[in-house]
C-alpha atoms as a PDB file:
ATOM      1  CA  UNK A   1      36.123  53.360  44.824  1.00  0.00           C
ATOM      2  CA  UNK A   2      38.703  53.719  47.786  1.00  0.00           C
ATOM      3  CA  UNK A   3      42.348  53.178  47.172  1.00  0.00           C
ATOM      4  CA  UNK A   4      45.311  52.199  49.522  1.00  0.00           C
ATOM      5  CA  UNK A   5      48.597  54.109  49.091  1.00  0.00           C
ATOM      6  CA  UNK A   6      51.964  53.663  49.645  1.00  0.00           C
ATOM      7  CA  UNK A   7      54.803  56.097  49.417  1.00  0.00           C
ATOM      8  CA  UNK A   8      57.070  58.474  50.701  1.00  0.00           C
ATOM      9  CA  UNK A   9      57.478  62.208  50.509  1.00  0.00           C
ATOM     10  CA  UNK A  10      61.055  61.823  48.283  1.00  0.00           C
ATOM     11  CA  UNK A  11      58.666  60.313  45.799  1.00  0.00           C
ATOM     12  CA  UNK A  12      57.544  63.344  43.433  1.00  0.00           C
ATOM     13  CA  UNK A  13      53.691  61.027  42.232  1.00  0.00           C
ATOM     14  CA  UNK A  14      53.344  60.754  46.083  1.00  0.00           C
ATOM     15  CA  UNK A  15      54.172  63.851  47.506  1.00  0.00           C
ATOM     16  CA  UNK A  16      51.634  65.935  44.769  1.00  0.00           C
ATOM     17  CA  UNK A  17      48.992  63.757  44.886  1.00  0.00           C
ATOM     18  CA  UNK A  18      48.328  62.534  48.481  1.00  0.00           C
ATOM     19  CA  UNK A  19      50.497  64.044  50.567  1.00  0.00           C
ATOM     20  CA  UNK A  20      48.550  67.666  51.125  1.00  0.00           C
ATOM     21  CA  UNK A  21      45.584  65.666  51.549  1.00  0.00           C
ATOM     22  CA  UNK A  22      47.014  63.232  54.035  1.00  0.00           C
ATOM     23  CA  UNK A  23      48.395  66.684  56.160  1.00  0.00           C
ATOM     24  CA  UNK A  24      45.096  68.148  55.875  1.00  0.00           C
ATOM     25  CA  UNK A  25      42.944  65.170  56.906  1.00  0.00           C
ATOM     26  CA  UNK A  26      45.640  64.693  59.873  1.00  0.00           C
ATOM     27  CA  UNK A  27      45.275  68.502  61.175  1.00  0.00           C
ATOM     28  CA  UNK A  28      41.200  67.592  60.897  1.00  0.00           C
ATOM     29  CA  UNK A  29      41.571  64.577  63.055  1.00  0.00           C
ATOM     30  CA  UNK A  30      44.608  65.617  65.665  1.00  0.00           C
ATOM     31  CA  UNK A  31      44.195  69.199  65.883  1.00  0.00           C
ATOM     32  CA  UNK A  32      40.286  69.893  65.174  1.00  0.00           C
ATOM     33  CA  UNK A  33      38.804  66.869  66.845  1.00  0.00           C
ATOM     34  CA  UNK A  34      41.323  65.335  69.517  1.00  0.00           C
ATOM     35  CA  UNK A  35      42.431  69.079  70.157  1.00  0.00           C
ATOM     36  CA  UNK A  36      46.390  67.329  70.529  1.00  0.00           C
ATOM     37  CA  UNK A  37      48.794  69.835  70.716  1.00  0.00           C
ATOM     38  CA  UNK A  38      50.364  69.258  67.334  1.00  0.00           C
ATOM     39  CA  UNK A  39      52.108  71.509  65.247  1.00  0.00           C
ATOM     40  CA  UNK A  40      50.492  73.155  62.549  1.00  0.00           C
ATOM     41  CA  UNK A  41      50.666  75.450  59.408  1.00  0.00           C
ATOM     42  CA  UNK A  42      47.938  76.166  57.034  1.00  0.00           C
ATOM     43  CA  UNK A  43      45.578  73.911  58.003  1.00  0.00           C
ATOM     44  CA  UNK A  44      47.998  70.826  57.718  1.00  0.00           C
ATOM     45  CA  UNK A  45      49.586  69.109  60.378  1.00  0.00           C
ATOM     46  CA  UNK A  46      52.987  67.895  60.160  1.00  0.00           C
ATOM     47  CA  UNK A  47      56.331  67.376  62.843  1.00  0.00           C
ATOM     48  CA  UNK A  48      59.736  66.699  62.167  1.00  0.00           C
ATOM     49  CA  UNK A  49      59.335  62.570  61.318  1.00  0.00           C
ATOM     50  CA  UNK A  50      57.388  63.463  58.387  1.00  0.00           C
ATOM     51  CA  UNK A  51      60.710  63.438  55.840  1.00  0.00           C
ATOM     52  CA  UNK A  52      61.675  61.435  53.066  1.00  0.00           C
ATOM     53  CA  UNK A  53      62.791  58.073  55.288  1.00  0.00           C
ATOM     54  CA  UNK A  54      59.027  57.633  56.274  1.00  0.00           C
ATOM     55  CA  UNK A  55      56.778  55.712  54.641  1.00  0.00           C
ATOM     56  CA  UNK A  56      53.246  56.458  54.600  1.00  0.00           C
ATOM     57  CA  UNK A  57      49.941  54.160  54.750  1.00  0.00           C
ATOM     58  CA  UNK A  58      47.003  55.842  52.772  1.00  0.00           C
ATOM     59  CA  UNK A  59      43.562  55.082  52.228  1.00  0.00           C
ATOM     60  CA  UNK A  60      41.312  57.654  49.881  1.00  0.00           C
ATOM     61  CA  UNK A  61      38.107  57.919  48.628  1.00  0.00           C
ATOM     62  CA  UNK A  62      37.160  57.428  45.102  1.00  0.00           C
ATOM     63  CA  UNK A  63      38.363  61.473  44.660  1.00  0.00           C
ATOM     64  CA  UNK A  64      41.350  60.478  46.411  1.00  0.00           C
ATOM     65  CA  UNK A  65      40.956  62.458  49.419  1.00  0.00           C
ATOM     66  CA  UNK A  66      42.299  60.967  52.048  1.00  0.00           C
ATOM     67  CA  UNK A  67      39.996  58.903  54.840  1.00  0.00           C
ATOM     68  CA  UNK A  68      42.905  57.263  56.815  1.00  0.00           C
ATOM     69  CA  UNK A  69      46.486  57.020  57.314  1.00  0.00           C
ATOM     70  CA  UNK A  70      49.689  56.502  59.117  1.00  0.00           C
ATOM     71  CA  UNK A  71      53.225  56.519  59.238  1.00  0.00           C
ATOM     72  CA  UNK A  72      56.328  53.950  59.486  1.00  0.00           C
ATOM     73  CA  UNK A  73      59.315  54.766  60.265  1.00  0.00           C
ATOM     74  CA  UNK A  74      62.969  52.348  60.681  1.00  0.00           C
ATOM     75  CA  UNK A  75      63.906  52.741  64.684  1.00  0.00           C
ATOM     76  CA  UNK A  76      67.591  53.207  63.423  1.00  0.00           C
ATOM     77  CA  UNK A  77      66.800  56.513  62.235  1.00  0.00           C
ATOM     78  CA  UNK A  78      65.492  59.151  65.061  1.00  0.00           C
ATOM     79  CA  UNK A  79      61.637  58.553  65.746  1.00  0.00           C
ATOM     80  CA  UNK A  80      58.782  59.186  68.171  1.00  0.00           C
ATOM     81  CA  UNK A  81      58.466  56.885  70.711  1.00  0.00           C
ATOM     82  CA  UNK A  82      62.445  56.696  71.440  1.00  0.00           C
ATOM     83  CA  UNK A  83      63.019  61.046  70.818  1.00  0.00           C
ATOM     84  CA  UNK A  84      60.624  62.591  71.926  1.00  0.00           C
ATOM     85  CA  UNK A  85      61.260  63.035  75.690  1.00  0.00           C
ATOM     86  CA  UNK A  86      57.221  63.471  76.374  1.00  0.00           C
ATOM     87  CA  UNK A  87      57.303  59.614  75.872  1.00  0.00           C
ATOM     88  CA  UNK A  88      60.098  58.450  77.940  1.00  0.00           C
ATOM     89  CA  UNK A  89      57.464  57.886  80.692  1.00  0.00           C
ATOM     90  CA  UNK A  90      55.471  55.312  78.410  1.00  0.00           C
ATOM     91  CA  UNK A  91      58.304  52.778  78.463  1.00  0.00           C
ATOM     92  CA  UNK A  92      58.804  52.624  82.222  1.00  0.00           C
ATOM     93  CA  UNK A  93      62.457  52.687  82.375  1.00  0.00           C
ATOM     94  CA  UNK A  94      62.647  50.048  79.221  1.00  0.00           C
ATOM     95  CA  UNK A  95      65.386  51.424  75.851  1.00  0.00           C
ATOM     96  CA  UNK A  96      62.795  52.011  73.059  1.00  0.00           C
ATOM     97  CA  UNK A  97      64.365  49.910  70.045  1.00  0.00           C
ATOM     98  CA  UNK A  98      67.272  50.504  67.633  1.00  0.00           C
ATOM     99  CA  UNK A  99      67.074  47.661  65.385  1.00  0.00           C
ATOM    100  CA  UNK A 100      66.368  47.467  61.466  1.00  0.00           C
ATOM    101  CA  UNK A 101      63.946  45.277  61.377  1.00  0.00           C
ATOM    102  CA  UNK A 102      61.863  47.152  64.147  1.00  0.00           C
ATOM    103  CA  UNK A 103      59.774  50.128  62.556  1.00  0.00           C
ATOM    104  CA  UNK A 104      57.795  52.469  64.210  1.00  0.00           C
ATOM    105  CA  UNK A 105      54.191  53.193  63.156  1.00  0.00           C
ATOM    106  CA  UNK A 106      52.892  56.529  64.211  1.00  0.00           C
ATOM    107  CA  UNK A 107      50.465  59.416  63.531  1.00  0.00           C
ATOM    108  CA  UNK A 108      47.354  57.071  63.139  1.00  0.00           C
ATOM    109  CA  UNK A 109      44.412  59.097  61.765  1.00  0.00           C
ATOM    110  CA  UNK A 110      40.978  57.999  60.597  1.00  0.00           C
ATOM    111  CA  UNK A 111      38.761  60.660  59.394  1.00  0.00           C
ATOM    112  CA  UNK A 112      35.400  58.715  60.870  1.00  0.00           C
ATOM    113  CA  UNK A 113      32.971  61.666  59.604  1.00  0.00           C
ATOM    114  CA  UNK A 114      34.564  61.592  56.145  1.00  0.00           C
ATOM    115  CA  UNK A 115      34.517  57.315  56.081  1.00  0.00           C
ATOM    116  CA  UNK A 116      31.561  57.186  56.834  1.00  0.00           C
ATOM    117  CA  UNK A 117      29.896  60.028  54.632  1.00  0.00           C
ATOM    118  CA  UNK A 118      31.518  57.721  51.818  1.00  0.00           C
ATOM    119  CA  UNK A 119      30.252  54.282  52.795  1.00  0.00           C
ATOM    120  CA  UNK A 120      33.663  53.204  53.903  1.00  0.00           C
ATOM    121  CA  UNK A 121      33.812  53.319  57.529  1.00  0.00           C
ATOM    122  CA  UNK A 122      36.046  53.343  60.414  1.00  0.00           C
ATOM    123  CA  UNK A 123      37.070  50.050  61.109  1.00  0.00           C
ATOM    124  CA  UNK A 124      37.074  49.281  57.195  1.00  0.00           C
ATOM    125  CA  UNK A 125      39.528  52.038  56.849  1.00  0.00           C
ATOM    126  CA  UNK A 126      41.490  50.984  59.685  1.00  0.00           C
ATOM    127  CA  UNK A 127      41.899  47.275  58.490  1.00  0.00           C
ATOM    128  CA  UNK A 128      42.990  48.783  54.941  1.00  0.00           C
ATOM    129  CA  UNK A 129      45.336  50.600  57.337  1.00  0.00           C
ATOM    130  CA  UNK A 130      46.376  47.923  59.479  1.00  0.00           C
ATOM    131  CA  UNK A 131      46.297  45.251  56.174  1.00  0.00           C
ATOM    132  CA  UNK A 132      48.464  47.149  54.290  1.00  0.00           C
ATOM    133  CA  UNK A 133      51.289  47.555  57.000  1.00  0.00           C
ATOM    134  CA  UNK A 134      51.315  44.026  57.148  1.00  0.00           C
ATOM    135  CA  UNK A 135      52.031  43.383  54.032  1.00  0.00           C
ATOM    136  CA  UNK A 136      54.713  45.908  53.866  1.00  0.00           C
ATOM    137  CA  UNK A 137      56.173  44.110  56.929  1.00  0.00           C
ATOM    138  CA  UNK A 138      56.199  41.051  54.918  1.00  0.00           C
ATOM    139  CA  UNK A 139      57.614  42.019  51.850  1.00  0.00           C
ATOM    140  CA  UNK A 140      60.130  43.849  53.532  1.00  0.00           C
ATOM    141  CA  UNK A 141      61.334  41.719  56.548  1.00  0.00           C
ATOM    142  CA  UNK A 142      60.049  43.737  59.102  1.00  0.00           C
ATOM    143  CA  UNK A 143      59.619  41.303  62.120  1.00  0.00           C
ATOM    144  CA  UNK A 144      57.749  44.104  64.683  1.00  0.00           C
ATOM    145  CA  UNK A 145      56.444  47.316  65.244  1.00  0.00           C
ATOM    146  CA  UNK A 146      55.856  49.671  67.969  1.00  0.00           C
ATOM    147  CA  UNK A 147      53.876  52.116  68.569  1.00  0.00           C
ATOM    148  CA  UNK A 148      52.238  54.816  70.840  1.00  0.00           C
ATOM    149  CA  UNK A 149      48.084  54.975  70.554  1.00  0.00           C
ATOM    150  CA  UNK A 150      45.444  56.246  72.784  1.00  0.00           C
ATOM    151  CA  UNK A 151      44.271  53.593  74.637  1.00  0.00           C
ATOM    152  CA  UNK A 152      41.230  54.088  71.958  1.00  0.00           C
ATOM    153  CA  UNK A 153      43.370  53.584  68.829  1.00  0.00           C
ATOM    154  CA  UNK A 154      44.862  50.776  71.037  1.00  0.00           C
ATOM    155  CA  UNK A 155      40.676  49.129  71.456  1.00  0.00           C
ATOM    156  CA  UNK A 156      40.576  49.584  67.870  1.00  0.00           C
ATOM    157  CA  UNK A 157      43.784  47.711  66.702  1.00  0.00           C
ATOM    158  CA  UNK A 158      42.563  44.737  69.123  1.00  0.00           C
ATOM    159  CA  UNK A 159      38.882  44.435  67.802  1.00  0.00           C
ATOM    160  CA  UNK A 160      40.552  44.352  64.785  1.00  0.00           C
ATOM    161  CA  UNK A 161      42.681  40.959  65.212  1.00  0.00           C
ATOM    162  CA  UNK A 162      46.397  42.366  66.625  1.00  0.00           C
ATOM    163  CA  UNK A 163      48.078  41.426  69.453  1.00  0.00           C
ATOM    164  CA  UNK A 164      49.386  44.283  71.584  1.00  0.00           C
ATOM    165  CA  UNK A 165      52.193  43.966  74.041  1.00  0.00           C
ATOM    166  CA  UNK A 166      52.262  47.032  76.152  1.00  0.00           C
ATOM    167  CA  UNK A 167      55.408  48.396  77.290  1.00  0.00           C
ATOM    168  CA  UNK A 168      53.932  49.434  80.703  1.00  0.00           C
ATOM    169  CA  UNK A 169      50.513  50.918  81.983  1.00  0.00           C
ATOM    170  CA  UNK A 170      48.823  53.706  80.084  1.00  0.00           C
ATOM    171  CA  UNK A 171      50.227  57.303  81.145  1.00  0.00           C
ATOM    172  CA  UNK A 172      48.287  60.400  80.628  1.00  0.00           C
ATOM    173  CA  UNK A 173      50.106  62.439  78.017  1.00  0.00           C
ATOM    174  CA  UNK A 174      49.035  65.893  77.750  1.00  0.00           C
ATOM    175  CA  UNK A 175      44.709  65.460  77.614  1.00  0.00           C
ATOM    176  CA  UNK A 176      45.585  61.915  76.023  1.00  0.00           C
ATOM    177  CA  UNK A 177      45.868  58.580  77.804  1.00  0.00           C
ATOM    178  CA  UNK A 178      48.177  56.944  76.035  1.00  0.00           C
ATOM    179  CA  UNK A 179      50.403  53.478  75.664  1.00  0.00           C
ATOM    180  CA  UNK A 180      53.535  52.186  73.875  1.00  0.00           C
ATOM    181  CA  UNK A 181      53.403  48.713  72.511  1.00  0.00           C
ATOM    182  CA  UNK A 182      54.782  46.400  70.446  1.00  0.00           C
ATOM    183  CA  UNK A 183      52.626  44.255  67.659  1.00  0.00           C
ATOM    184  CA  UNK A 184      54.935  41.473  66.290  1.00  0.00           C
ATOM    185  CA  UNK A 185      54.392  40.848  62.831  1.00  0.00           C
ATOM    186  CA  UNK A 186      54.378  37.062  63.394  1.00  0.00           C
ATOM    187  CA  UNK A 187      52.105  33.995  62.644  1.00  0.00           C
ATOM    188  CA  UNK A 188      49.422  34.509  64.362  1.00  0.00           C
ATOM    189  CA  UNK A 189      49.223  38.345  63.083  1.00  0.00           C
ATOM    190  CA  UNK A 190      50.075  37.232  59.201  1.00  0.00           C
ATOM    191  CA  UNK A 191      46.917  34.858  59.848  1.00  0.00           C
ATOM    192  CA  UNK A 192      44.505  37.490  61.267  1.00  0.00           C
ATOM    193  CA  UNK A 193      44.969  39.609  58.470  1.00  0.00           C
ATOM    194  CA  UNK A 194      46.742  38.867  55.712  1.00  0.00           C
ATOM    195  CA  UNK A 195      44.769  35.298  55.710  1.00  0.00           C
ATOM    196  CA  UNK A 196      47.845  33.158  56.049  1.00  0.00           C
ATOM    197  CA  UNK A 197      47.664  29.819  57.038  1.00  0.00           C
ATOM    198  CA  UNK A 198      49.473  28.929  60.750  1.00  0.00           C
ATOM    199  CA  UNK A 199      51.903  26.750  60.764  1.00  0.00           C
ATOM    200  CA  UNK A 200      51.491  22.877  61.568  1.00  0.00           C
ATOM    201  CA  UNK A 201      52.792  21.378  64.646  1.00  0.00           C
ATOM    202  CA  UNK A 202      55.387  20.058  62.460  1.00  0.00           C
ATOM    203  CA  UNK A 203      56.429  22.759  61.073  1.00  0.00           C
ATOM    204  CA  UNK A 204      56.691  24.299  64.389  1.00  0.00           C
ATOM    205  CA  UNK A 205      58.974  21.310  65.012  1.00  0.00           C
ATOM    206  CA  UNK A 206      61.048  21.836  62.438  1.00  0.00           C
ATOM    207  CA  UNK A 207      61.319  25.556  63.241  1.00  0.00           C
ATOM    208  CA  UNK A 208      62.456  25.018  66.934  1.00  0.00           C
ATOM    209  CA  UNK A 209      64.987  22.092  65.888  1.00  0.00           C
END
């Protein structure tokens, strides 16, 4: 039976159990089959985000090899979309976020052949994915994400309910066309995934006053 994980690399349960796997199925999905130029070591792919402020996202298989994952990061701490200067382009002359309760998700990764080998496919694993950040968001007062995707991943994460707001057109980065959005993590997304109910006109009244 497939499991969704939570955790960080400072924590010792996490980092021996799932994060080698995690690496491994990354370097399988960035490196091997979207041929990104990612660094690597050993067959694991990794960069220098993936320390013990991130959070990571995991789905496994009943052996707890990992299908899917991805990362979330706090904008007040360095991160992708803001430091790396290949993505300046993406937010067409807009200042990517510095605000604590604005995280980053990155480093989205669905291995499709192993999901599907194991009767859990692609867009199952990537509403675990997506359902599980949401929750986090909840429980932890994060009002909004952003994030960079292939306009792919970016297909995906609408089919699947989110609302993207793009910072600009899509920009070819490297053999990848890519965009930088933001999802808010707001009623209409708590609805869509978590099952919340919207609020009443009234409420909405109440809200505004």
């Amino acid at each position: 039976m497939s499991q969704v994980i939570t955790g960080s690399l400072q924590d010792p349960q996490f980092a021996q159990s799932h994060a080698q796997s995690m690496f491994r199925m990354r370097y399988r999905v960035f490196h091997e089959r979207l041929q990104w130029e990612v660094k690597c070591n050993d067959g694991m792919e990794s960069d220098q985000f993936d320390d013990n402020y991130s959070l990571y996202v995991v789905v496994t298989d009943e052996d707890g090899k990992a299908q899917g994952s991805w990362r979330l990061r706090p904008t007040t701490l360095p991160y992708m979309m803001a430091d790396v200067p290949a993505f300046e382009p993406l937010l067409h002359g807009q200042r990517a976020p510095r605000a604590p309760r604005v995280w980053e998700i990155s480093r989205f990764a669905v291995d499709a052949d192993e999901a599907d080998r194991n009767s859990f496919g692609l867009n199952r694993v990537a509403r675990a994915l997506v359902e599980a950040s949401t929750q986090l968001a909840v429980d932890n007062g994060i009002d909004e994400y952003v994030i960079v995707v292939s306009v792919a991943i970016e297909r995906l994460l609408k089919n699947l309910g989110l609302v993207l707001h793009r910072y600009g057109p899509a920009v070819r980065i490297g053999k990848v066309t890519t965009v930088a959005c933001r999802i808010e993590v707001d009623a209409h997304t708590r609805h869509v995934i978590l099952g919340h109910p919207l609020p009443t006109p009234i409420e909405d009244l109440k809200v505004a006053a």
